[in-house]
N, C-alpha and C. Protein backbone atom coordinates (compact mmCIF):
# COMPACT_ATOMS: atom_id res chain seq x y z
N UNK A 1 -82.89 13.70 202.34
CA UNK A 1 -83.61 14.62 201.48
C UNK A 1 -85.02 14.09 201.20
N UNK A 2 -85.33 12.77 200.86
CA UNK A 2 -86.42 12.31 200.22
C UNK A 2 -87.40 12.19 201.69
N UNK A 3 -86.65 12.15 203.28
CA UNK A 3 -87.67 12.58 204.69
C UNK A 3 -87.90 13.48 204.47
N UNK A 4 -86.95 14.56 203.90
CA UNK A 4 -88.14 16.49 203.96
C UNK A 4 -89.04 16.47 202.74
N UNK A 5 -88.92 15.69 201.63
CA UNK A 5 -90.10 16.26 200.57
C UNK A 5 -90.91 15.49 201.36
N UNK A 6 -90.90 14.14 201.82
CA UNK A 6 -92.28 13.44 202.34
C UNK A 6 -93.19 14.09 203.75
N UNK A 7 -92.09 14.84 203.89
CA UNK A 7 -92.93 15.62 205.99
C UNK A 7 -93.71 16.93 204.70
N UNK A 8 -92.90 17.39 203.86
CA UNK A 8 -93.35 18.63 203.20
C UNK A 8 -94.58 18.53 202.01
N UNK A 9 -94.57 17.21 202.02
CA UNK A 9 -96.33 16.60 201.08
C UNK A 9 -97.35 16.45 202.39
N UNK A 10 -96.99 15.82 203.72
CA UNK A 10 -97.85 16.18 204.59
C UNK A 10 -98.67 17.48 205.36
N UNK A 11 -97.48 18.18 204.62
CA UNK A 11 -98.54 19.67 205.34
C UNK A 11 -99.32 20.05 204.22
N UNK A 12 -100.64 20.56 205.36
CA UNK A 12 -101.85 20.83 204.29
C UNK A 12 -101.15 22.42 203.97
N UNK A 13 -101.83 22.58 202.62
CA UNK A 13 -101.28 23.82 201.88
C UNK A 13 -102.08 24.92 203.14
N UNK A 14 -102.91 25.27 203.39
CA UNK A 14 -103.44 26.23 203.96
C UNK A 14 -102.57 26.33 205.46
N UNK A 15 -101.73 25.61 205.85
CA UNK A 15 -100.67 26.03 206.94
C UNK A 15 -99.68 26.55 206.77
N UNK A 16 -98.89 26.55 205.56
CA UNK A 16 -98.39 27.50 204.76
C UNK A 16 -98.34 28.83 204.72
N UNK A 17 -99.95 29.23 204.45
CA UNK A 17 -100.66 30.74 203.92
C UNK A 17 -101.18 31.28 205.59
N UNK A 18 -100.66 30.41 206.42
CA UNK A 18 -101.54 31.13 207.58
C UNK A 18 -101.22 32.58 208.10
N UNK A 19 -102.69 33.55 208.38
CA UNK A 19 -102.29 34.78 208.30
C UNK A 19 -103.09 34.89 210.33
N UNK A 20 -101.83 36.07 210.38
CA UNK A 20 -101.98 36.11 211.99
C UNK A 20 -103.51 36.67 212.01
N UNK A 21 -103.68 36.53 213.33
CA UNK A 21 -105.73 36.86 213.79
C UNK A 21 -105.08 38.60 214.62
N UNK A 22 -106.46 39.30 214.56
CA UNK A 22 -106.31 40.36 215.29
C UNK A 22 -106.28 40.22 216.71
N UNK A 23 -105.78 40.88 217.30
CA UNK A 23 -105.78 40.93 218.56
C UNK A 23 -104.64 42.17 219.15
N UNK A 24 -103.97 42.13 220.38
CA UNK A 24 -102.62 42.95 221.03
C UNK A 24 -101.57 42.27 220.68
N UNK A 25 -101.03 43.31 220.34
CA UNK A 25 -99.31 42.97 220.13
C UNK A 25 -98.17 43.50 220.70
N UNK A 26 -97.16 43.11 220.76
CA UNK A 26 -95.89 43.98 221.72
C UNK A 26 -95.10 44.08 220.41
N UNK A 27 -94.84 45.02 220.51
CA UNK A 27 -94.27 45.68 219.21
C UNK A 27 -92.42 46.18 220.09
N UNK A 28 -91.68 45.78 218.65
CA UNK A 28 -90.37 46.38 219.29
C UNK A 28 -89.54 46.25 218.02
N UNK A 29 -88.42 47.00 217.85
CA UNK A 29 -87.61 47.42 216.52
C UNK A 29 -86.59 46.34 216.84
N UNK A 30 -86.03 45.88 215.50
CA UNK A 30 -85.08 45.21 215.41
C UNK A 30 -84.22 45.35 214.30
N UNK A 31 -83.26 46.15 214.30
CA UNK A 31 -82.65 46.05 212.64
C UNK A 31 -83.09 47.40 211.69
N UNK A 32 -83.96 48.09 212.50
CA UNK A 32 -84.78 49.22 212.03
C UNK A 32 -85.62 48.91 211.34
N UNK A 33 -86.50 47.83 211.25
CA UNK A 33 -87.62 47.53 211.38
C UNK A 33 -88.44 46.67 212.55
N UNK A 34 -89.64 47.31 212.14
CA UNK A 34 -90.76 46.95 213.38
C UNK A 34 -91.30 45.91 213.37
N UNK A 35 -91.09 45.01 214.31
CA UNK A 35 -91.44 43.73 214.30
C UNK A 35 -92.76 43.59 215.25
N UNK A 36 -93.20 42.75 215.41
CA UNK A 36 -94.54 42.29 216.43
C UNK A 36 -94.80 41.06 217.10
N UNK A 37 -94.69 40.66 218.63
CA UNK A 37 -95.31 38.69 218.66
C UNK A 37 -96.83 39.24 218.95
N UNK A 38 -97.47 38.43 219.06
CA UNK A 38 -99.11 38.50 220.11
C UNK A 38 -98.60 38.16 221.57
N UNK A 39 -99.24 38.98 222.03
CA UNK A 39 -99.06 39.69 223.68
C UNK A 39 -99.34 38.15 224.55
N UNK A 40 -100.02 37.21 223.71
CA UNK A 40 -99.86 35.75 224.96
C UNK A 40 -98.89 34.97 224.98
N UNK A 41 -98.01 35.35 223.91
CA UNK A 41 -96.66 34.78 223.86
C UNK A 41 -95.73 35.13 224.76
N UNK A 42 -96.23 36.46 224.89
CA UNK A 42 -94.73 37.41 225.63
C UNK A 42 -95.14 37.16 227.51
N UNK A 43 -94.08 37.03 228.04
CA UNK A 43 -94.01 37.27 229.40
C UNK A 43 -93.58 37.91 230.28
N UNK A 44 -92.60 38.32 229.71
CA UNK A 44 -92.31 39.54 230.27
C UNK A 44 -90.91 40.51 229.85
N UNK A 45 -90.65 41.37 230.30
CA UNK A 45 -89.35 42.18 229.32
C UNK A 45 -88.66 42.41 230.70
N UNK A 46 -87.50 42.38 230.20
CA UNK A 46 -86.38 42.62 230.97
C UNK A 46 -85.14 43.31 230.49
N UNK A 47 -84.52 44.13 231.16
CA UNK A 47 -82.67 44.95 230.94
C UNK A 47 -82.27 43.81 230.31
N UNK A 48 -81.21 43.85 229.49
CA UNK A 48 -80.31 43.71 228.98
C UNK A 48 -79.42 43.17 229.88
N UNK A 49 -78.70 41.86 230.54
CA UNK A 49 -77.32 41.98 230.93
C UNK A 49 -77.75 40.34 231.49
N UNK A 50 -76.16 40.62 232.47
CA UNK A 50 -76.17 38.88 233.13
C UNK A 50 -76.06 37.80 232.31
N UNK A 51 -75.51 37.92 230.53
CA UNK A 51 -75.75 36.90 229.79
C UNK A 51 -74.31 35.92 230.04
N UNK A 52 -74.81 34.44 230.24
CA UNK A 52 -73.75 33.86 230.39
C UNK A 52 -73.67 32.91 228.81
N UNK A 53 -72.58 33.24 227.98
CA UNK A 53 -72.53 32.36 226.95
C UNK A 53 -71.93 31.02 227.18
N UNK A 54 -72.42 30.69 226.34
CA UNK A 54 -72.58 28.36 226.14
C UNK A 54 -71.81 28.26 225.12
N UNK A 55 -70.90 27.25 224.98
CA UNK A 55 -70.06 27.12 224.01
C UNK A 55 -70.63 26.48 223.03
N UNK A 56 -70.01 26.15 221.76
CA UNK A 56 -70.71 25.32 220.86
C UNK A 56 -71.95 25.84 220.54
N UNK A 57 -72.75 26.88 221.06
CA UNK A 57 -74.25 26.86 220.23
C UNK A 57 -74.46 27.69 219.09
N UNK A 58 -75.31 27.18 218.14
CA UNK A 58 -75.36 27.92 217.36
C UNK A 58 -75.13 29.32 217.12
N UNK A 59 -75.09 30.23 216.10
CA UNK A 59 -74.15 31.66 216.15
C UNK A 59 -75.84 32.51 217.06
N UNK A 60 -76.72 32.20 216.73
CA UNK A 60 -77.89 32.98 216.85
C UNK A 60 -78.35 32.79 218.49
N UNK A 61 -77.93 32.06 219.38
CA UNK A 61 -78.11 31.84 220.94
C UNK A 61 -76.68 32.17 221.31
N UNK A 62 -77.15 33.49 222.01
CA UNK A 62 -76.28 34.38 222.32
C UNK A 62 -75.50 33.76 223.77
N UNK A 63 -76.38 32.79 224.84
CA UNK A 63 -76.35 32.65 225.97
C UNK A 63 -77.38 32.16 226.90
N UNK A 64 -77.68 32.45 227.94
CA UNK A 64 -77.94 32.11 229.00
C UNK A 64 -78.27 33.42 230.08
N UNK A 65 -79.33 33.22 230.50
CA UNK A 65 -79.74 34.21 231.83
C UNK A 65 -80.14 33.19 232.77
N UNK A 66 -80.03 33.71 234.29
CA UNK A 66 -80.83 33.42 235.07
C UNK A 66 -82.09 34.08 235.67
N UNK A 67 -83.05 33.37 235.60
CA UNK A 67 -84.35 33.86 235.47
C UNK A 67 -85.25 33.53 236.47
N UNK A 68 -84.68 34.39 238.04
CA UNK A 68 -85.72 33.87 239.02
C UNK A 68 -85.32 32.06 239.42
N UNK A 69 -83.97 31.51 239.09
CA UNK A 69 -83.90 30.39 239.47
C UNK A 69 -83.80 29.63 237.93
N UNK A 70 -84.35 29.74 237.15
CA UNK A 70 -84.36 28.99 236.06
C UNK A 70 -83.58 29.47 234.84
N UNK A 71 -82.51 28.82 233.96
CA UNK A 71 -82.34 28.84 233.34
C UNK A 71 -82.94 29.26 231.93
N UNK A 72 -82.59 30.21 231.14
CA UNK A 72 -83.40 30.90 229.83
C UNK A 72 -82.20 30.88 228.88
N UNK A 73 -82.68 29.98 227.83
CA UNK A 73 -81.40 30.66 226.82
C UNK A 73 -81.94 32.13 226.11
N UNK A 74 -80.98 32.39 225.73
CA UNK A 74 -81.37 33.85 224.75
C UNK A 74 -80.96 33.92 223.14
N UNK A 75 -82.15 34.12 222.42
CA UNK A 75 -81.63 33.96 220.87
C UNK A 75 -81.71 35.42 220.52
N UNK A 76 -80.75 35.67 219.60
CA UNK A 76 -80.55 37.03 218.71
C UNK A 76 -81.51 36.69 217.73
N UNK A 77 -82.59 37.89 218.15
CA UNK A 77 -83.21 37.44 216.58
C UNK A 77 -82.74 37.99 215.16
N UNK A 78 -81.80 38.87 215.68
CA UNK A 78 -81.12 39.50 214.26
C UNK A 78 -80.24 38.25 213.81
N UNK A 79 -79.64 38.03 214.47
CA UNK A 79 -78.66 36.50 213.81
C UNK A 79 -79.62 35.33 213.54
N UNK A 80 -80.74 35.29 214.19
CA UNK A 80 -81.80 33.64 213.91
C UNK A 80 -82.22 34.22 212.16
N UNK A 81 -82.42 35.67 211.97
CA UNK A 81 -82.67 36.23 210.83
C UNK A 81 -81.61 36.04 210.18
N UNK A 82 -80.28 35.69 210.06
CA UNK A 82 -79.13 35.89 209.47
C UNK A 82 -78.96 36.89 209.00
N UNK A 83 -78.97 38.05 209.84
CA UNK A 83 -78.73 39.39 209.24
C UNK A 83 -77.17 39.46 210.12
N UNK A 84 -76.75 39.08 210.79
CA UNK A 84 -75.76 39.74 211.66
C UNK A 84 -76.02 39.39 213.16
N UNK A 85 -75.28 40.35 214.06
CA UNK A 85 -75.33 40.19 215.75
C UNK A 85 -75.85 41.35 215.93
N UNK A 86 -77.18 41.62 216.90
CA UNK A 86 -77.68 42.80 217.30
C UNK A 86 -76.99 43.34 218.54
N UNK A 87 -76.71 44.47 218.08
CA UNK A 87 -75.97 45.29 218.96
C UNK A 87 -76.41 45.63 220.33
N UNK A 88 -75.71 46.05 220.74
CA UNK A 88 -76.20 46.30 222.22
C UNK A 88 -75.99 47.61 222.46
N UNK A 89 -77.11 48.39 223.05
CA UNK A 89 -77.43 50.14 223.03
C UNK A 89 -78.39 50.10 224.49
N UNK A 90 -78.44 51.35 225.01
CA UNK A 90 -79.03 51.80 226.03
C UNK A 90 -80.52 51.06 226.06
N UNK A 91 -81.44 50.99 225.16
CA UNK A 91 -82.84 50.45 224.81
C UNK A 91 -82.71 49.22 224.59
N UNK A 92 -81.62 48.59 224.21
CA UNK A 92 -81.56 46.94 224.21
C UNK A 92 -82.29 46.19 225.66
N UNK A 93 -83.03 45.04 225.14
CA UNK A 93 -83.70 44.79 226.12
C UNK A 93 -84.07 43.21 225.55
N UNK A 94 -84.56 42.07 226.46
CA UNK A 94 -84.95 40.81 226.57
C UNK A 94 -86.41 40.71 226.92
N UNK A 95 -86.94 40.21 225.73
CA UNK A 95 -88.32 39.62 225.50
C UNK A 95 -88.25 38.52 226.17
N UNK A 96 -89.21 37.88 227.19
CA UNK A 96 -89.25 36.76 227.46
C UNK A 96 -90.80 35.59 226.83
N UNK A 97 -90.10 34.83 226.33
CA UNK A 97 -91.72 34.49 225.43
C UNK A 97 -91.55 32.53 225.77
N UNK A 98 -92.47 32.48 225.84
CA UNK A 98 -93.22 31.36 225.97
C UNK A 98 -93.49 30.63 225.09
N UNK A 99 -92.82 29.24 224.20
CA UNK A 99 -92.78 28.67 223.20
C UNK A 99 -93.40 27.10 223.94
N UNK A 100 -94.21 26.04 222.85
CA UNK A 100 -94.54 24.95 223.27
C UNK A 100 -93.16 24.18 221.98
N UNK A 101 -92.78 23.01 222.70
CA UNK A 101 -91.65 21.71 221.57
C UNK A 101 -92.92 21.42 221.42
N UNK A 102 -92.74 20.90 220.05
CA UNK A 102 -93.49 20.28 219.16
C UNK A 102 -93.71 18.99 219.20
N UNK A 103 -92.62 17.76 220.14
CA UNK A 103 -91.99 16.52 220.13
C UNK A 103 -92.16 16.21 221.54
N UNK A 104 -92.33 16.95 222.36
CA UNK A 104 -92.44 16.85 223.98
C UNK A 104 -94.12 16.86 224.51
N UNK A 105 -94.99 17.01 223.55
CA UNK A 105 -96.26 16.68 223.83
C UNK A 105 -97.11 18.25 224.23
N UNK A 106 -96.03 19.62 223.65
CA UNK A 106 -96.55 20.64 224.23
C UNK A 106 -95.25 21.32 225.44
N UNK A 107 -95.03 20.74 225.81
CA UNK A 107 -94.07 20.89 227.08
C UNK A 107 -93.51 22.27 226.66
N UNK A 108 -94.06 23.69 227.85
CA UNK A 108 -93.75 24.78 227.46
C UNK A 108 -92.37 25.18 227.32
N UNK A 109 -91.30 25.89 226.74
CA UNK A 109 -90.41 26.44 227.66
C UNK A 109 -90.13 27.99 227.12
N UNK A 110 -89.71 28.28 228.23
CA UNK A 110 -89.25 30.15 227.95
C UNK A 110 -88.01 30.04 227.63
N UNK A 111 -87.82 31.13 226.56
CA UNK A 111 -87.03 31.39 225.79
C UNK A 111 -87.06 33.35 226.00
N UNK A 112 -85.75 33.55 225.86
CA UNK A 112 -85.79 35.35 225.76
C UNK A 112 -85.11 35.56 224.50
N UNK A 113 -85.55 36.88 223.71
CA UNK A 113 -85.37 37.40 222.75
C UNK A 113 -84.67 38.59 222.63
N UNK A 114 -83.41 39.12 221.91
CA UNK A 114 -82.77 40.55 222.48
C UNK A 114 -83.32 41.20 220.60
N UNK A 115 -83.84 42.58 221.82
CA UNK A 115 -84.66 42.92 220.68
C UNK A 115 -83.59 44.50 220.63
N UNK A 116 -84.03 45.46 219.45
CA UNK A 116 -82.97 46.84 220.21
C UNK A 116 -83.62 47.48 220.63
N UNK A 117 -85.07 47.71 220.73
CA UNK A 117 -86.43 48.35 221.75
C UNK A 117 -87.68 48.11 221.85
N UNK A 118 -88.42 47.44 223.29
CA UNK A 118 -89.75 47.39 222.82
C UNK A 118 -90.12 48.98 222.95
N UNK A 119 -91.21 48.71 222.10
CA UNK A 119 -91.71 49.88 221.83
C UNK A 119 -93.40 50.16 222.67
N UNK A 120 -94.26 49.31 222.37
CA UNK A 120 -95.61 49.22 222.85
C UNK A 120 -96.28 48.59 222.33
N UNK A 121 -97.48 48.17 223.46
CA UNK A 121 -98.64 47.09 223.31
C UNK A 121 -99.59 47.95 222.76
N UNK A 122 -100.17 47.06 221.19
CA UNK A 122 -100.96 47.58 220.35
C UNK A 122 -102.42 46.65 220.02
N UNK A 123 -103.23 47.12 219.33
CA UNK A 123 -104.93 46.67 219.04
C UNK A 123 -104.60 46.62 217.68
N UNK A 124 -104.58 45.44 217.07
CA UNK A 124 -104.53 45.11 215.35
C UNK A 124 -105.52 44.49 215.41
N UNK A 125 -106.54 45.26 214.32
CA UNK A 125 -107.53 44.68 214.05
C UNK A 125 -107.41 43.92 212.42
N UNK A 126 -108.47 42.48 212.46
CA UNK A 126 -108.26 41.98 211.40
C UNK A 126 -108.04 42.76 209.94
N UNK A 127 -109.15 43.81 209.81
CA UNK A 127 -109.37 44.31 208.20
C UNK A 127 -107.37 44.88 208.35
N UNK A 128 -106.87 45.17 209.14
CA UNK A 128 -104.89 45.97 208.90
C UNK A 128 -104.52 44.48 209.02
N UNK A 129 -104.24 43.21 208.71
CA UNK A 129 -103.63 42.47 208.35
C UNK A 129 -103.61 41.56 207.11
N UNK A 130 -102.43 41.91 206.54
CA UNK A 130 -102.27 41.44 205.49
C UNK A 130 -101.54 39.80 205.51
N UNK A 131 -101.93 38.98 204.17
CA UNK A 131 -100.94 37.67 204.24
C UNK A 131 -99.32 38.08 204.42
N UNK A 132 -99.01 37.22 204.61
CA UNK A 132 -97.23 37.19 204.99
C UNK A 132 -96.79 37.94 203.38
N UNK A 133 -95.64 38.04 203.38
CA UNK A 133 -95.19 37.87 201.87
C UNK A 133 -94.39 36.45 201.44
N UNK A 134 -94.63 35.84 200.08
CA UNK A 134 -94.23 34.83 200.07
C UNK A 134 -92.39 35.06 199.77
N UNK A 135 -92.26 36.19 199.28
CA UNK A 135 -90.62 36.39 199.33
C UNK A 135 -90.44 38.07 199.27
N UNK A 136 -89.21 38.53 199.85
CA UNK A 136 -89.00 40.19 199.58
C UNK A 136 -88.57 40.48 200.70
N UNK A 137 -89.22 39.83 202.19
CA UNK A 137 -89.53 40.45 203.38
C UNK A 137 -87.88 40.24 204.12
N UNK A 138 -86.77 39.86 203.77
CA UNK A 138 -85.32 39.43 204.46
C UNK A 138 -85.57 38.53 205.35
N UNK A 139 -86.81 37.80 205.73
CA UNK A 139 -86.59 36.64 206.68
C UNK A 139 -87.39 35.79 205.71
N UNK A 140 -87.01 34.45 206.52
CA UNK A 140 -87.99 33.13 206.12
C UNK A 140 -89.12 33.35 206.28
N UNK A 141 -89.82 33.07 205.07
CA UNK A 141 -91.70 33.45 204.98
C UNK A 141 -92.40 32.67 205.63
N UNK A 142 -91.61 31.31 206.19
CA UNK A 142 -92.72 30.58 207.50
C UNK A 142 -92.19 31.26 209.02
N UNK A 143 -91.35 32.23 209.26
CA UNK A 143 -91.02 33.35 210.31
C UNK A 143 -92.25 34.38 210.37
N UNK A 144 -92.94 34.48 209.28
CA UNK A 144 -93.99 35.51 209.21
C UNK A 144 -95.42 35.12 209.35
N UNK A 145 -96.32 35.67 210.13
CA UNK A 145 -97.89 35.36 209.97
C UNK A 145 -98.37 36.34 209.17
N UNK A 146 -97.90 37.63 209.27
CA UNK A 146 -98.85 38.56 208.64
C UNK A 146 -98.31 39.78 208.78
N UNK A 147 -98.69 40.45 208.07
CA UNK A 147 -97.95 42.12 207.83
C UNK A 147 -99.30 43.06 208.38
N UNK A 148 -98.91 44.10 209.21
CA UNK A 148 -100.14 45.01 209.83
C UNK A 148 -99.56 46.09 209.46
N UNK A 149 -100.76 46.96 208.90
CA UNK A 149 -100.89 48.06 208.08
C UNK A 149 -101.10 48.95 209.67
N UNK A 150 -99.32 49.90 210.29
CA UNK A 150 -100.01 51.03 210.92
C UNK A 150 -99.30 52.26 211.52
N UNK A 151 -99.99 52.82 211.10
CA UNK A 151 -99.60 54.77 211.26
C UNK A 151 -98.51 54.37 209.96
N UNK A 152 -99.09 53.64 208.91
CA UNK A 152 -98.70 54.24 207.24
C UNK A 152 -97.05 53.21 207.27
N UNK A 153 -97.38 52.43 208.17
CA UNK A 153 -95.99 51.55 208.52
C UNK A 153 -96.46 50.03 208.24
N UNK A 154 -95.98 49.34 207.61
CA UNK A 154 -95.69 47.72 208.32
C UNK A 154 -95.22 47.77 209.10
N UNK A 155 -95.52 46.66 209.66
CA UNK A 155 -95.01 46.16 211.53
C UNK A 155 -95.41 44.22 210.49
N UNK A 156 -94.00 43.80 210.94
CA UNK A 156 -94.24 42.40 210.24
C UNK A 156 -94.18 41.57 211.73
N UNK A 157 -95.78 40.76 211.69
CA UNK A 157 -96.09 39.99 212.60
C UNK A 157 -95.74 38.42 212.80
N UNK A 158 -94.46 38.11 213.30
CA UNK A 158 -93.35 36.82 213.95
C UNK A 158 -94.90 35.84 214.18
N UNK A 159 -94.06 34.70 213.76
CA UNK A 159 -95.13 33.42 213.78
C UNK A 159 -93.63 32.83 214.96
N UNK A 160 -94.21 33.00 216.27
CA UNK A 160 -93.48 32.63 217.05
C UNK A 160 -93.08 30.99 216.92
N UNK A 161 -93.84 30.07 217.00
CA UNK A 161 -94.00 28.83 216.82
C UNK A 161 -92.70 28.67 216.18
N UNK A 162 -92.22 29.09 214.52
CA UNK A 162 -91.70 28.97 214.04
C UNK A 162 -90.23 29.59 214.31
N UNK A 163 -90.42 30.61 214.54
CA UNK A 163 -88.72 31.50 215.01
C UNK A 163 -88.43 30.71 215.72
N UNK A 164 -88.71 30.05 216.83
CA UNK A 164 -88.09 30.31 218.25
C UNK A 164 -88.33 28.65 218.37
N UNK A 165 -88.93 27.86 217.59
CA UNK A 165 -89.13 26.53 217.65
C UNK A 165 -87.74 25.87 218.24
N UNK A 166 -87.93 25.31 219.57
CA UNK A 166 -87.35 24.89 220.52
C UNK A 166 -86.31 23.48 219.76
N UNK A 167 -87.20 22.66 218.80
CA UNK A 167 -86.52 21.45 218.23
C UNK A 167 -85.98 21.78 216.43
N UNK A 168 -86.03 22.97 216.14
CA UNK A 168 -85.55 23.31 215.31
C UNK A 168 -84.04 23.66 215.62
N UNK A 169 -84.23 24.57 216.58
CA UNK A 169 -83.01 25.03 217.19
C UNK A 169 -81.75 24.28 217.34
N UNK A 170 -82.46 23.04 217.75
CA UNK A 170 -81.84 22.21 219.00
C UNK A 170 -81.13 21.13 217.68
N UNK A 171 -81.87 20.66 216.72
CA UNK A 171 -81.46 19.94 215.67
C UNK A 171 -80.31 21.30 214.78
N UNK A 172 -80.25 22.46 215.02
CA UNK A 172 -79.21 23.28 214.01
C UNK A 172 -78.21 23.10 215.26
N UNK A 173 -78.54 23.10 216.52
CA UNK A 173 -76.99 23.05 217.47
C UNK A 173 -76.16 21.54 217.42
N UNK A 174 -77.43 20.61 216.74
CA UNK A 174 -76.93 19.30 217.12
C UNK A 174 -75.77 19.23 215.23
N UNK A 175 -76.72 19.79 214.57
CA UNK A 175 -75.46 20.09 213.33
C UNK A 175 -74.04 20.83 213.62
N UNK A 176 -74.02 21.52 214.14
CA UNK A 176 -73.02 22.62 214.76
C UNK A 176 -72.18 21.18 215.67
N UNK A 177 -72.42 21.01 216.59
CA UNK A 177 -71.79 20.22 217.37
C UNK A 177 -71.47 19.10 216.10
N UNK A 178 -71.84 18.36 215.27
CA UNK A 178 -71.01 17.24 214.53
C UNK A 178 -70.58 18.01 213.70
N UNK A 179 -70.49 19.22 213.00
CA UNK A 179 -69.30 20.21 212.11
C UNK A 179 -68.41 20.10 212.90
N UNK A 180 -68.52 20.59 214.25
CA UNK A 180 -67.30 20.91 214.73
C UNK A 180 -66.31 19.98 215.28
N UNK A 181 -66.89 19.01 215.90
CA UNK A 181 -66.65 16.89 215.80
C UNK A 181 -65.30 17.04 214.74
N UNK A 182 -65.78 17.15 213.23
CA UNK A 182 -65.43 16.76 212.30
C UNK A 182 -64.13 17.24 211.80
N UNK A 183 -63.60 19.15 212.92
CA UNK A 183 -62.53 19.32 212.63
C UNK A 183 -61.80 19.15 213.42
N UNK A 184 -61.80 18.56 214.64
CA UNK A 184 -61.20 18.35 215.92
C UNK A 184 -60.26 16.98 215.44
């Protein structure tokens, strides 16, 4: 406990409050709300299917695709949200996005996302973004960069870094694996 208040006095307060920059976004519904990454994250979208599940991993990594040769795990972002398991419907579809570990010096890796539809690549300009909310929004407020004001809608803009953080993940599977140690 007394390692997380000391990593959590090292961050400067203004990394906290960080609010996403304008630019394109890929916009897609999840949960019946509209979510958003920035379009240099994303790589590409793909059908729905071929998922091979991994035992032991956390409830929110649904599995495994093969991807052109390479291995992709796949996270539910409705379950990384702890809302539940996102269903699977005709428009269900896999975000493929591009995350750097934090601990590996940068070292990229792709990760896919099951979203229940993308929808379309959009132009958010700075004056339509608002700060995150610090609570209200049903996810973790360091999950959020910024809320975009459009067509009279929020669209809440994913601080990818943080969702999909490769050694976050990997430290909640490595908990999971010694829970489950513990009833064996």
């Amino acid at each position: 406990m007394t390692e997380l208040a000391t990593t959590q006095e090292k961050l400067p307060a203004a990394q906290s409050k960080q609010t996403a920059l304008a630019g394109q976004y890929l916009t897609f519904t999840l949960g019946g709300e509209l979510y958003a990454l920035g379009i240099l994250s994303s790589k590409e979208i793909i059908d729905y299917g071929n998922l091979t599940e991994v035992p032991m991993m956390p409830v929110f990594v649904r599995g495994v695709i093969n991807l052109r040769g390479s291995v992709v795990p796949v996270v539910d972002l409705l379950a990384r949200f702890g809302k539940g398991s996102t269903p699977v419907a005709k428009r269900t579809g896999i975000v493929i996005v591009e995350t750097a570990s934090e601990t590996e010096d940068g070292v990229s890796q792709d990760l896919g996302i099951i979203v229940d539809a993308v929808n379309e690549v959009v132009e958010i300009s700075q004056q339509d973004i608002e700060p995150p909310p610090s609570f209200g929004a049903g996810i973790r407020p360091d999950f959020i960069n910024g809320m975009a004001k459009r067509n009279g809608r929020f669209v809440i803009l994913l601080n990818v870094s943080k969702v999909l953080s490769v050694d976050e993940m990997a430290a909640l599977s490595k908990v999971g694996h010694e829970r489950h140690a513990q009833f064996e």
